[in-house]
PDB file of N, CA and C in Angstrom:
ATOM      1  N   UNK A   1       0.848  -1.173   0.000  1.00  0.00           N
ATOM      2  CA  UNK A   1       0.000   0.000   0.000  1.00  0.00           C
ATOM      3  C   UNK A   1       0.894   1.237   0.000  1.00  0.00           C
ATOM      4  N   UNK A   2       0.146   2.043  -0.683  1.00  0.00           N
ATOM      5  CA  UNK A   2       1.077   3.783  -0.678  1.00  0.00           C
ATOM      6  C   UNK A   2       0.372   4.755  -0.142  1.00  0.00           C
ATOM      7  N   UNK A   3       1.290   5.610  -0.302  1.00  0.00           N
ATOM      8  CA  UNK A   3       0.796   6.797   0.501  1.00  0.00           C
ATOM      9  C   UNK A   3      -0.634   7.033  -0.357  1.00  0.00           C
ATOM     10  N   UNK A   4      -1.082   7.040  -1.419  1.00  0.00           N
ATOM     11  CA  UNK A   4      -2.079   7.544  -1.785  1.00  0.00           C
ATOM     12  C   UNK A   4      -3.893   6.443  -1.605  1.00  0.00           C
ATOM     13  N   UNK A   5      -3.177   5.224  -1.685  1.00  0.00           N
ATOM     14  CA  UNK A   5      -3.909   3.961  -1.359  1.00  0.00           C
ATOM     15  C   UNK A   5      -4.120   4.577   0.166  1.00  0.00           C
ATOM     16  N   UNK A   6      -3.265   4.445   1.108  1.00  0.00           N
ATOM     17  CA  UNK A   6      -3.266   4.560   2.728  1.00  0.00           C
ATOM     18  C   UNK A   6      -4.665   5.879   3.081  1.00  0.00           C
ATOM     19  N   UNK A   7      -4.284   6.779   1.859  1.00  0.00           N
ATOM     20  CA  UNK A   7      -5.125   8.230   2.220  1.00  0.00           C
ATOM     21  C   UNK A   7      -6.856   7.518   1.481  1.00  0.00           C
ATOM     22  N   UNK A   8      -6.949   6.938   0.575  1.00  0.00           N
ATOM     23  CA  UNK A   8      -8.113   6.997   0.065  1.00  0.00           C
ATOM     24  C   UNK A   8      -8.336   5.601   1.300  1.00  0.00           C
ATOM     25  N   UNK A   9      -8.026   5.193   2.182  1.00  0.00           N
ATOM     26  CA  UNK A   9      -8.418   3.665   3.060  1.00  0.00           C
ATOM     27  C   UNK A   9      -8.812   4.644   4.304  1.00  0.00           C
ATOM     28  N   UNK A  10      -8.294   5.982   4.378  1.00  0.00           N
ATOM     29  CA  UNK A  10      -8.812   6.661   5.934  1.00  0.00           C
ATOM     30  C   UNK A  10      -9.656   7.317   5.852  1.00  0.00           C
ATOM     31  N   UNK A  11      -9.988   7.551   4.300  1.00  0.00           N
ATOM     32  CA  UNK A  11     -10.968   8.574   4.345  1.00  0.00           C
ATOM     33  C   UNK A  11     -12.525   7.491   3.694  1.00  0.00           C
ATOM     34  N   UNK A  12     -12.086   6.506   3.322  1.00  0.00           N
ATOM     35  CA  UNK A  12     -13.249   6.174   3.596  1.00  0.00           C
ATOM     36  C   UNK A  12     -13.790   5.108   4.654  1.00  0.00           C
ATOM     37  N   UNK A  13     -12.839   4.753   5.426  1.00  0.00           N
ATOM     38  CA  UNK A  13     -13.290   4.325   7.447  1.00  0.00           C
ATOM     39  C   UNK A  13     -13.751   5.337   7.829  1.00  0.00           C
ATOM     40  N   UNK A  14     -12.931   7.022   7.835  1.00  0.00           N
ATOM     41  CA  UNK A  14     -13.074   7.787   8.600  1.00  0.00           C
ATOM     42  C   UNK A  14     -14.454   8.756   8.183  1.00  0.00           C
ATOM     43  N   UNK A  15     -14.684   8.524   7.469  1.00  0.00           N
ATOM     44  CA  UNK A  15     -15.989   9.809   6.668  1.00  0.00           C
ATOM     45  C   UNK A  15     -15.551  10.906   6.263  1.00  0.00           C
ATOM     46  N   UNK A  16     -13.808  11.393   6.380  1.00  0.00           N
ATOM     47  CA  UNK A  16     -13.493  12.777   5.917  1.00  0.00           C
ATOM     48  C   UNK A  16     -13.266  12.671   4.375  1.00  0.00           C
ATOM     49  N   UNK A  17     -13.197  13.562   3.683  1.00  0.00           N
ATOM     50  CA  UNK A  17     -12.951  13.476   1.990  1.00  0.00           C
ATOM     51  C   UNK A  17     -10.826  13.174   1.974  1.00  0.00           C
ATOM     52  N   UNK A  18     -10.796  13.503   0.598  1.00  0.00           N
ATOM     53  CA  UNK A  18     -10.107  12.823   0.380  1.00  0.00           C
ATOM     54  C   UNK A  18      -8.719  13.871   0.743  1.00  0.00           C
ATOM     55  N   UNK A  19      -8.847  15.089   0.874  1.00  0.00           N
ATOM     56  CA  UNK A  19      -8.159  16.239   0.850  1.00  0.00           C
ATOM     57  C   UNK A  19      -7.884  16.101   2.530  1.00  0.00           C
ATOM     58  N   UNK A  20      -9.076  16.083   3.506  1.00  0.00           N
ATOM     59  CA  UNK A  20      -8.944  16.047   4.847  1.00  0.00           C
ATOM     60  C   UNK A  20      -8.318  14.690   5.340  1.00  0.00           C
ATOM     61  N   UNK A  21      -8.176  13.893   4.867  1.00  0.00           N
ATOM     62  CA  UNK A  21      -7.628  12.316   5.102  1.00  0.00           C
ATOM     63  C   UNK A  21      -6.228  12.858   5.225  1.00  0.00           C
ATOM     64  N   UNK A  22      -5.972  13.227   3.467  1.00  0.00           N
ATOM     65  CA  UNK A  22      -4.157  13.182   2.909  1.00  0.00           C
ATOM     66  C   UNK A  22      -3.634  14.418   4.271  1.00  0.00           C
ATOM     67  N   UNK A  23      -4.360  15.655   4.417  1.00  0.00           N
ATOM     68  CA  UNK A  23      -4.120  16.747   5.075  1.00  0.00           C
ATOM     69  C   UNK A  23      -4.121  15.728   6.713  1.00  0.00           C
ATOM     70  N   UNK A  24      -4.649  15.008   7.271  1.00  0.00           N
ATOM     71  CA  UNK A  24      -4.311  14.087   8.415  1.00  0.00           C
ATOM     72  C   UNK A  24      -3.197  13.629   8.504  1.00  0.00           C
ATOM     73  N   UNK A  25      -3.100  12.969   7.661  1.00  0.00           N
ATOM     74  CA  UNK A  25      -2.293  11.872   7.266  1.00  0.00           C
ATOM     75  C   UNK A  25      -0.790  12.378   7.753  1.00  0.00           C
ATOM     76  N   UNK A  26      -0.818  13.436   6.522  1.00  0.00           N
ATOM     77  CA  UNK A  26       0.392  14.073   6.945  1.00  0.00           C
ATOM     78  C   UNK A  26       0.870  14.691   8.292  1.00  0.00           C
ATOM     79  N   UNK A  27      -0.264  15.385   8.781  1.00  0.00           N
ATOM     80  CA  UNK A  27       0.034  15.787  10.413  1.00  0.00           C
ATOM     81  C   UNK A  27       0.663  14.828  11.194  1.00  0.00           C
ATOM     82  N   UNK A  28       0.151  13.607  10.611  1.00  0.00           N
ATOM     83  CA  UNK A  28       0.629  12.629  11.867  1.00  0.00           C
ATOM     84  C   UNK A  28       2.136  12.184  11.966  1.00  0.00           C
ATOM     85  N   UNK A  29       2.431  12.288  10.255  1.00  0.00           N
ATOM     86  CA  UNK A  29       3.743  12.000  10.093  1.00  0.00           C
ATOM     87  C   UNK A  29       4.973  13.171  10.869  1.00  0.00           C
ATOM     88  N   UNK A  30       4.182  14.485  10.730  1.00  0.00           N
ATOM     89  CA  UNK A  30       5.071  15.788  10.648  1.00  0.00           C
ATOM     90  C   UNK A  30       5.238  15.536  12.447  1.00  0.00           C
ATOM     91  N   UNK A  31       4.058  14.931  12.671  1.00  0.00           N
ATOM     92  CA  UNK A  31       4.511  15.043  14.537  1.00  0.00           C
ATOM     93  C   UNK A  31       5.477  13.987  15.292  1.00  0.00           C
ATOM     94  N   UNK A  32       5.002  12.800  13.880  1.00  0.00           N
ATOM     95  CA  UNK A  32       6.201  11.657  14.563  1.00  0.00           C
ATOM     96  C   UNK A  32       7.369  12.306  14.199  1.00  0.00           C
ATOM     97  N   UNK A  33       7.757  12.554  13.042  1.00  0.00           N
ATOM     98  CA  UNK A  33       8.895  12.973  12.931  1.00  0.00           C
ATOM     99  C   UNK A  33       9.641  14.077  14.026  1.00  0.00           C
ATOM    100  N   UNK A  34       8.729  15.168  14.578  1.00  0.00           N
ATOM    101  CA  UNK A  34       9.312  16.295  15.000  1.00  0.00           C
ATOM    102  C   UNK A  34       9.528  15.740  15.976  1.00  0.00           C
ATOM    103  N   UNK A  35       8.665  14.840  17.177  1.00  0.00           N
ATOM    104  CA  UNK A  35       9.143  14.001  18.050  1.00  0.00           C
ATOM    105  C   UNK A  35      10.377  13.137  18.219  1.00  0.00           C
ATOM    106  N   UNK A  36      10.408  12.189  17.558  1.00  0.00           N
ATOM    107  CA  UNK A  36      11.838  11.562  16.907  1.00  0.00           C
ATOM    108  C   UNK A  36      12.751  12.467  17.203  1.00  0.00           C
ATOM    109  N   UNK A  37      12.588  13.703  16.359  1.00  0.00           N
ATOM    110  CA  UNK A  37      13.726  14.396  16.525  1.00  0.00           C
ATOM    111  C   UNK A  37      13.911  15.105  17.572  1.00  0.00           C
ATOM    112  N   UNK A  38      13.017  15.191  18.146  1.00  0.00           N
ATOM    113  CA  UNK A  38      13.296  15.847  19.681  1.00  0.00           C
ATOM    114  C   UNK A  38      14.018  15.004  20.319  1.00  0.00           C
ATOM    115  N   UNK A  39      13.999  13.592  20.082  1.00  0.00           N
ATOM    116  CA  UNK A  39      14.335  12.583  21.071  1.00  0.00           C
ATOM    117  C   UNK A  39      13.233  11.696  21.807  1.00  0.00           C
ATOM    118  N   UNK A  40      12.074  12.340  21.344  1.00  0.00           N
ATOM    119  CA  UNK A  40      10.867  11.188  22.334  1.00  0.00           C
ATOM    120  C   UNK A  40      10.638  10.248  21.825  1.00  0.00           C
ATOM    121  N   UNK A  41       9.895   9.361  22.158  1.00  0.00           N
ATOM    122  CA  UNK A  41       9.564   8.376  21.251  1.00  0.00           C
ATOM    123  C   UNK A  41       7.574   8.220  21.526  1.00  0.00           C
ATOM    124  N   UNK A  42       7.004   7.424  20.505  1.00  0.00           N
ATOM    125  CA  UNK A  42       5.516   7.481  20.751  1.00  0.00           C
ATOM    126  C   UNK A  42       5.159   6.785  20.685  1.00  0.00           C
ATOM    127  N   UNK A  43       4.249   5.895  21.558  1.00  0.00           N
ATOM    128  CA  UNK A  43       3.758   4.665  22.179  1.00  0.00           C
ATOM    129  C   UNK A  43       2.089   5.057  21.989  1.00  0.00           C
ATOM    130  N   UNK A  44       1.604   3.700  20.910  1.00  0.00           N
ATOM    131  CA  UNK A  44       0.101   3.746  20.483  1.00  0.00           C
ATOM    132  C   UNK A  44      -0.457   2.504  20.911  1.00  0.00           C
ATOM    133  N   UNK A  45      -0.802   2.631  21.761  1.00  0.00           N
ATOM    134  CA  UNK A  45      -1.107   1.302  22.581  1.00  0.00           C
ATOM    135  C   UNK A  45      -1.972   0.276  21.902  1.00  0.00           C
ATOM    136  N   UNK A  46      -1.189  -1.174  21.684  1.00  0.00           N
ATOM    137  CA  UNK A  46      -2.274  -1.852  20.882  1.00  0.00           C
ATOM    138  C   UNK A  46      -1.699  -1.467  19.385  1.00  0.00           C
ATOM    139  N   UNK A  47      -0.782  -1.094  19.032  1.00  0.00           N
ATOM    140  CA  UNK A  47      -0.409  -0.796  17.456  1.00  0.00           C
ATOM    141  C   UNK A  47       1.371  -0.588  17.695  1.00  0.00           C
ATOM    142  N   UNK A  48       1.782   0.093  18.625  1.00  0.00           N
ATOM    143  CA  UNK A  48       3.161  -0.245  18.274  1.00  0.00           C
ATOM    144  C   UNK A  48       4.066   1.493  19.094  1.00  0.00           C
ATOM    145  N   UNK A  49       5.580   0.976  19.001  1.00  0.00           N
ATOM    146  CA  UNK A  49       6.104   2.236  19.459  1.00  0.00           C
ATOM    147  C   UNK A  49       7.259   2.552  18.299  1.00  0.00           C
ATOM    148  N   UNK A  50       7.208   4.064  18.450  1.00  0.00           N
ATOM    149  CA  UNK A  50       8.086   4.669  17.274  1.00  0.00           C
ATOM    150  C   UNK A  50       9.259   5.152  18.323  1.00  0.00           C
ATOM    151  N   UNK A  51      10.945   4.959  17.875  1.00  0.00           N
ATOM    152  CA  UNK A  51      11.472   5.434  18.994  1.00  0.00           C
ATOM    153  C   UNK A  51      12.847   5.714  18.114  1.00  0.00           C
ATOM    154  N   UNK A  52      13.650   6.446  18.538  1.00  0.00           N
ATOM    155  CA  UNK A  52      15.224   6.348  18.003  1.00  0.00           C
ATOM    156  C   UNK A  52      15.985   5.914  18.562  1.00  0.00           C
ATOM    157  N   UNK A  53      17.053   5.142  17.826  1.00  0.00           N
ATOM    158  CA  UNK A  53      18.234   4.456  19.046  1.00  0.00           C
ATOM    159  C   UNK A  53      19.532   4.660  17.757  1.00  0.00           C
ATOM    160  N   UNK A  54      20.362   4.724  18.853  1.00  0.00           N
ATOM    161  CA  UNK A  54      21.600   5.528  18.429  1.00  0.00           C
ATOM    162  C   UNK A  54      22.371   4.345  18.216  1.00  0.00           C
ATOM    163  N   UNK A  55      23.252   4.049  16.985  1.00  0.00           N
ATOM    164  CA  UNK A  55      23.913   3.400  16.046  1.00  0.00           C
ATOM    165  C   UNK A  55      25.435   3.789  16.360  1.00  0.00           C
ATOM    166  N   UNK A  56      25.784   2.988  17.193  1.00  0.00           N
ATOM    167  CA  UNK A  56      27.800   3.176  17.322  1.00  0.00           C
ATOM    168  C   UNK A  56      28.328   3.314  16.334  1.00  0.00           C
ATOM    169  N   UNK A  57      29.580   4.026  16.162  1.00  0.00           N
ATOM    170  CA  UNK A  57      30.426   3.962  15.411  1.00  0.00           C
ATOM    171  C   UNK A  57      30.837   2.795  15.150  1.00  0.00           C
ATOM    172  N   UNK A  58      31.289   2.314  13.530  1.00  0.00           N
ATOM    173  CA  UNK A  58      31.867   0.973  13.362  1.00  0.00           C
ATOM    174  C   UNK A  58      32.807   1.006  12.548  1.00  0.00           C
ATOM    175  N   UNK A  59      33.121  -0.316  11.517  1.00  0.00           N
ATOM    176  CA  UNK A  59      33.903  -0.022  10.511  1.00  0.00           C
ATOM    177  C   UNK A  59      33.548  -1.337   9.751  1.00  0.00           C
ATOM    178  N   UNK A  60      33.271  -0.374   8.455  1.00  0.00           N
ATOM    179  CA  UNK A  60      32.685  -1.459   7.616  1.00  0.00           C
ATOM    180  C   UNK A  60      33.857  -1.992   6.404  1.00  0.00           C
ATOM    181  N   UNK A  61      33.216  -2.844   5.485  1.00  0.00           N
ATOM    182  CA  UNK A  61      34.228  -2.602   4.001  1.00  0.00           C
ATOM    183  C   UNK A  61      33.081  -2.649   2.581  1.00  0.00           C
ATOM    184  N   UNK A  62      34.062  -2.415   1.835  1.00  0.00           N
ATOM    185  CA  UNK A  62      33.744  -2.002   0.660  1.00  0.00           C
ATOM    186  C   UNK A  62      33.699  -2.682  -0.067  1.00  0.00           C
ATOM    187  N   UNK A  63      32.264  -3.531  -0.358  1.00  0.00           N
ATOM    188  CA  UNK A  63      31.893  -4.991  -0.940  1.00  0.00           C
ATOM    189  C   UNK A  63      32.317  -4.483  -2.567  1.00  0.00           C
ATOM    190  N   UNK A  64      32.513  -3.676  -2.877  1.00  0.00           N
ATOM    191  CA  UNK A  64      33.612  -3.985  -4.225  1.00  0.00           C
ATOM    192  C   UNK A  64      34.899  -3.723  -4.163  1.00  0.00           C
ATOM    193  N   UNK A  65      35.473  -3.556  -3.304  1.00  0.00           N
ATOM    194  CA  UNK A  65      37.217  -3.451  -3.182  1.00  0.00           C
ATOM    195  C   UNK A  65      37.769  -3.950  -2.334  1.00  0.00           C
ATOM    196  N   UNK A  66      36.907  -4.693  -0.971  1.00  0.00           N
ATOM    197  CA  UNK A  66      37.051  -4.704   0.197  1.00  0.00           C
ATOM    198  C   UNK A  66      38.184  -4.261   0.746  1.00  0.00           C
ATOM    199  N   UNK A  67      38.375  -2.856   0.621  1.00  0.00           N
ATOM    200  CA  UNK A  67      38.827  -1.665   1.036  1.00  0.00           C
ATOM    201  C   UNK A  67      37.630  -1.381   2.902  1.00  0.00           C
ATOM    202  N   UNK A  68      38.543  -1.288   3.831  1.00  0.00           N
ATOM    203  CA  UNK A  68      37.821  -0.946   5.214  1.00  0.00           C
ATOM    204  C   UNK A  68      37.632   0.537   5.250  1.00  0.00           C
ATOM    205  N   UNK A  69      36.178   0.725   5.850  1.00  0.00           N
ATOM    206  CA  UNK A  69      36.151   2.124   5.923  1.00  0.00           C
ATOM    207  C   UNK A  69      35.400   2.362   6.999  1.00  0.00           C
ATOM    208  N   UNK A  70      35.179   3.757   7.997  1.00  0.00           N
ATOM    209  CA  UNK A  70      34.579   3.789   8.776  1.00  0.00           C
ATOM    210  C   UNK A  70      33.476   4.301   8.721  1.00  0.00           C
ATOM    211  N   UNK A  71      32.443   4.097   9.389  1.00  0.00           N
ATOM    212  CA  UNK A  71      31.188   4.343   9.262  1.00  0.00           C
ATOM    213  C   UNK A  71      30.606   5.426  10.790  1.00  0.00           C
ATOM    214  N   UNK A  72      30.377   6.511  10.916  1.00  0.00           N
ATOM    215  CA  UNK A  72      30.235   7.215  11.722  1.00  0.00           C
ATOM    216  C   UNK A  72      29.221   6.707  12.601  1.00  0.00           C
ATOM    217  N   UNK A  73      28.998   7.552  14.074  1.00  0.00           N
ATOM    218  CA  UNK A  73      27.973   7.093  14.710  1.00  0.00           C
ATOM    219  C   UNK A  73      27.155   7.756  14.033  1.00  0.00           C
ATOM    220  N   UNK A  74      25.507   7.491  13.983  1.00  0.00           N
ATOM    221  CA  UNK A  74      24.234   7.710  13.677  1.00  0.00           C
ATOM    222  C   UNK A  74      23.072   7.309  14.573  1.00  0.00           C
ATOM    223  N   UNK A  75      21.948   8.202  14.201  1.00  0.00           N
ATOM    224  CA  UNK A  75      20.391   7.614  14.593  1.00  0.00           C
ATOM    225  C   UNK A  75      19.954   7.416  14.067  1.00  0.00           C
ATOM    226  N   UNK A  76      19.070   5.883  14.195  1.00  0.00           N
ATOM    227  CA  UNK A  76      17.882   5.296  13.355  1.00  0.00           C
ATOM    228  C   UNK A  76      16.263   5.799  13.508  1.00  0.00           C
ATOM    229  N   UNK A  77      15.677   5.365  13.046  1.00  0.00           N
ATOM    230  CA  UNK A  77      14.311   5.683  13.641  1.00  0.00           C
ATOM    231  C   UNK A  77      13.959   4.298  13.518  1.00  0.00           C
ATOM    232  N   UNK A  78      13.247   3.979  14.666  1.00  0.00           N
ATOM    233  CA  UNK A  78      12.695   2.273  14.651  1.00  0.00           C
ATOM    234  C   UNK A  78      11.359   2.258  15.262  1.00  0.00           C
ATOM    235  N   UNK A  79      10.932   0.919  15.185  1.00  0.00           N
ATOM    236  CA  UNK A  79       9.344   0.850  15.447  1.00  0.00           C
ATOM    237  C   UNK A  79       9.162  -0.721  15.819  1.00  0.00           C
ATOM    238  N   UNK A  80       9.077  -0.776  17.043  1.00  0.00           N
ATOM    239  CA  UNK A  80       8.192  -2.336  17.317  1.00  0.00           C
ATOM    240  C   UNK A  80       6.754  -2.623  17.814  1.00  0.00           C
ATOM    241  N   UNK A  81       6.668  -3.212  17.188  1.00  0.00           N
ATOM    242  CA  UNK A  81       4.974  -3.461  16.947  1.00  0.00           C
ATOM    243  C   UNK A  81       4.380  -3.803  18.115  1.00  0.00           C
ATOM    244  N   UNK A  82       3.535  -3.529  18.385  1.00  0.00           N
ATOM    245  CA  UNK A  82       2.303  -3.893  19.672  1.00  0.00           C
ATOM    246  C   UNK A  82       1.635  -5.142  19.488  1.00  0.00           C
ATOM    247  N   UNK A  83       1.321  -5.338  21.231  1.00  0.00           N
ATOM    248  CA  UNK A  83       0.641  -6.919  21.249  1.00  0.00           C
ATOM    249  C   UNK A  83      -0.536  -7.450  20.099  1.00  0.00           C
ATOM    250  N   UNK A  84      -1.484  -5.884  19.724  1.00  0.00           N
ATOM    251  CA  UNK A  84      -2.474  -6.859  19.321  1.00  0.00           C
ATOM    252  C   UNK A  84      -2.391  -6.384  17.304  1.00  0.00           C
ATOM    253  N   UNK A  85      -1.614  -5.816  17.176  1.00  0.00           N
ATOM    254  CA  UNK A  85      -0.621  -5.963  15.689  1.00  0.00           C
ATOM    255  C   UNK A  85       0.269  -7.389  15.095  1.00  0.00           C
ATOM    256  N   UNK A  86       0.449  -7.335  16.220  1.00  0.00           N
ATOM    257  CA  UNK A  86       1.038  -9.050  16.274  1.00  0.00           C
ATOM    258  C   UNK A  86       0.374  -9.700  16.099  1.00  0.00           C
ATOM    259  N   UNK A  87      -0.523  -9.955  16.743  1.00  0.00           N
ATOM    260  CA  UNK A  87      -1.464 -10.778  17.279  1.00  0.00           C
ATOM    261  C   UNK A  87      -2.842 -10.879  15.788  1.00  0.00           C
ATOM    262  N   UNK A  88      -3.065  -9.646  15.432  1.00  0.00           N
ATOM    263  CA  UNK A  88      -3.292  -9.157  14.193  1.00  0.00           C
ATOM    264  C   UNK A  88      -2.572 -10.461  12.484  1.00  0.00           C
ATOM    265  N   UNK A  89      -1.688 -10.243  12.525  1.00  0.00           N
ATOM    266  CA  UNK A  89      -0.945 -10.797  11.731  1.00  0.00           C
ATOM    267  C   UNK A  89      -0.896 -12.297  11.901  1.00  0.00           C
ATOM    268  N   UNK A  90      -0.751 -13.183  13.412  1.00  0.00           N
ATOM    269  CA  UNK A  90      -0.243 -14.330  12.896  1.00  0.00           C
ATOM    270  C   UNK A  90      -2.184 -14.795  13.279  1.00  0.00           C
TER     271      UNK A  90
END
């Protein structure tokens, strides 16, 4: 499913048109994200938590030269799923 599939599936569960769905849609993203980047993370109980975790420095190589190189520390953004998402699926 895509972003545009995802918007026409909320707006017609939700009763809003198709403009107020996509215009949702996006809010929700713009807040996970700004969160994330604050550092919080967001817990939807029953669907799952969005959180960042910080990626050590390493050292990788270079699957065409295998030349070693280092790879800086970084943050991910990650997400593990809730009991009844799971539960959902199998």
């Amino acid at each position: 499913m895509n972003k545009s599939e995802l918007i026409d599936s909320i707006a017609e569960k939700s009763g809003l048109n198709k403009t107020q769905a996509g215009d949702a849609l996006n809010a929700v993203m713009e807040s996970v994200g700004e969160a994330l980047e604050a550092g919080d993370s967001i817990s939807l109980v029953g669907f799952g938590t969005f959180s960042v975790k910080d990626r050590k420095a390493r050292t990788g190589r270079n699957p065409k030269t295998g030349e070693e190189l280092s790879i800086p520390a970084s943050k991910a953004p990650s997400f593990k799923a809730g009991k009844n998402l799971k539960e959902r699926l199998n």
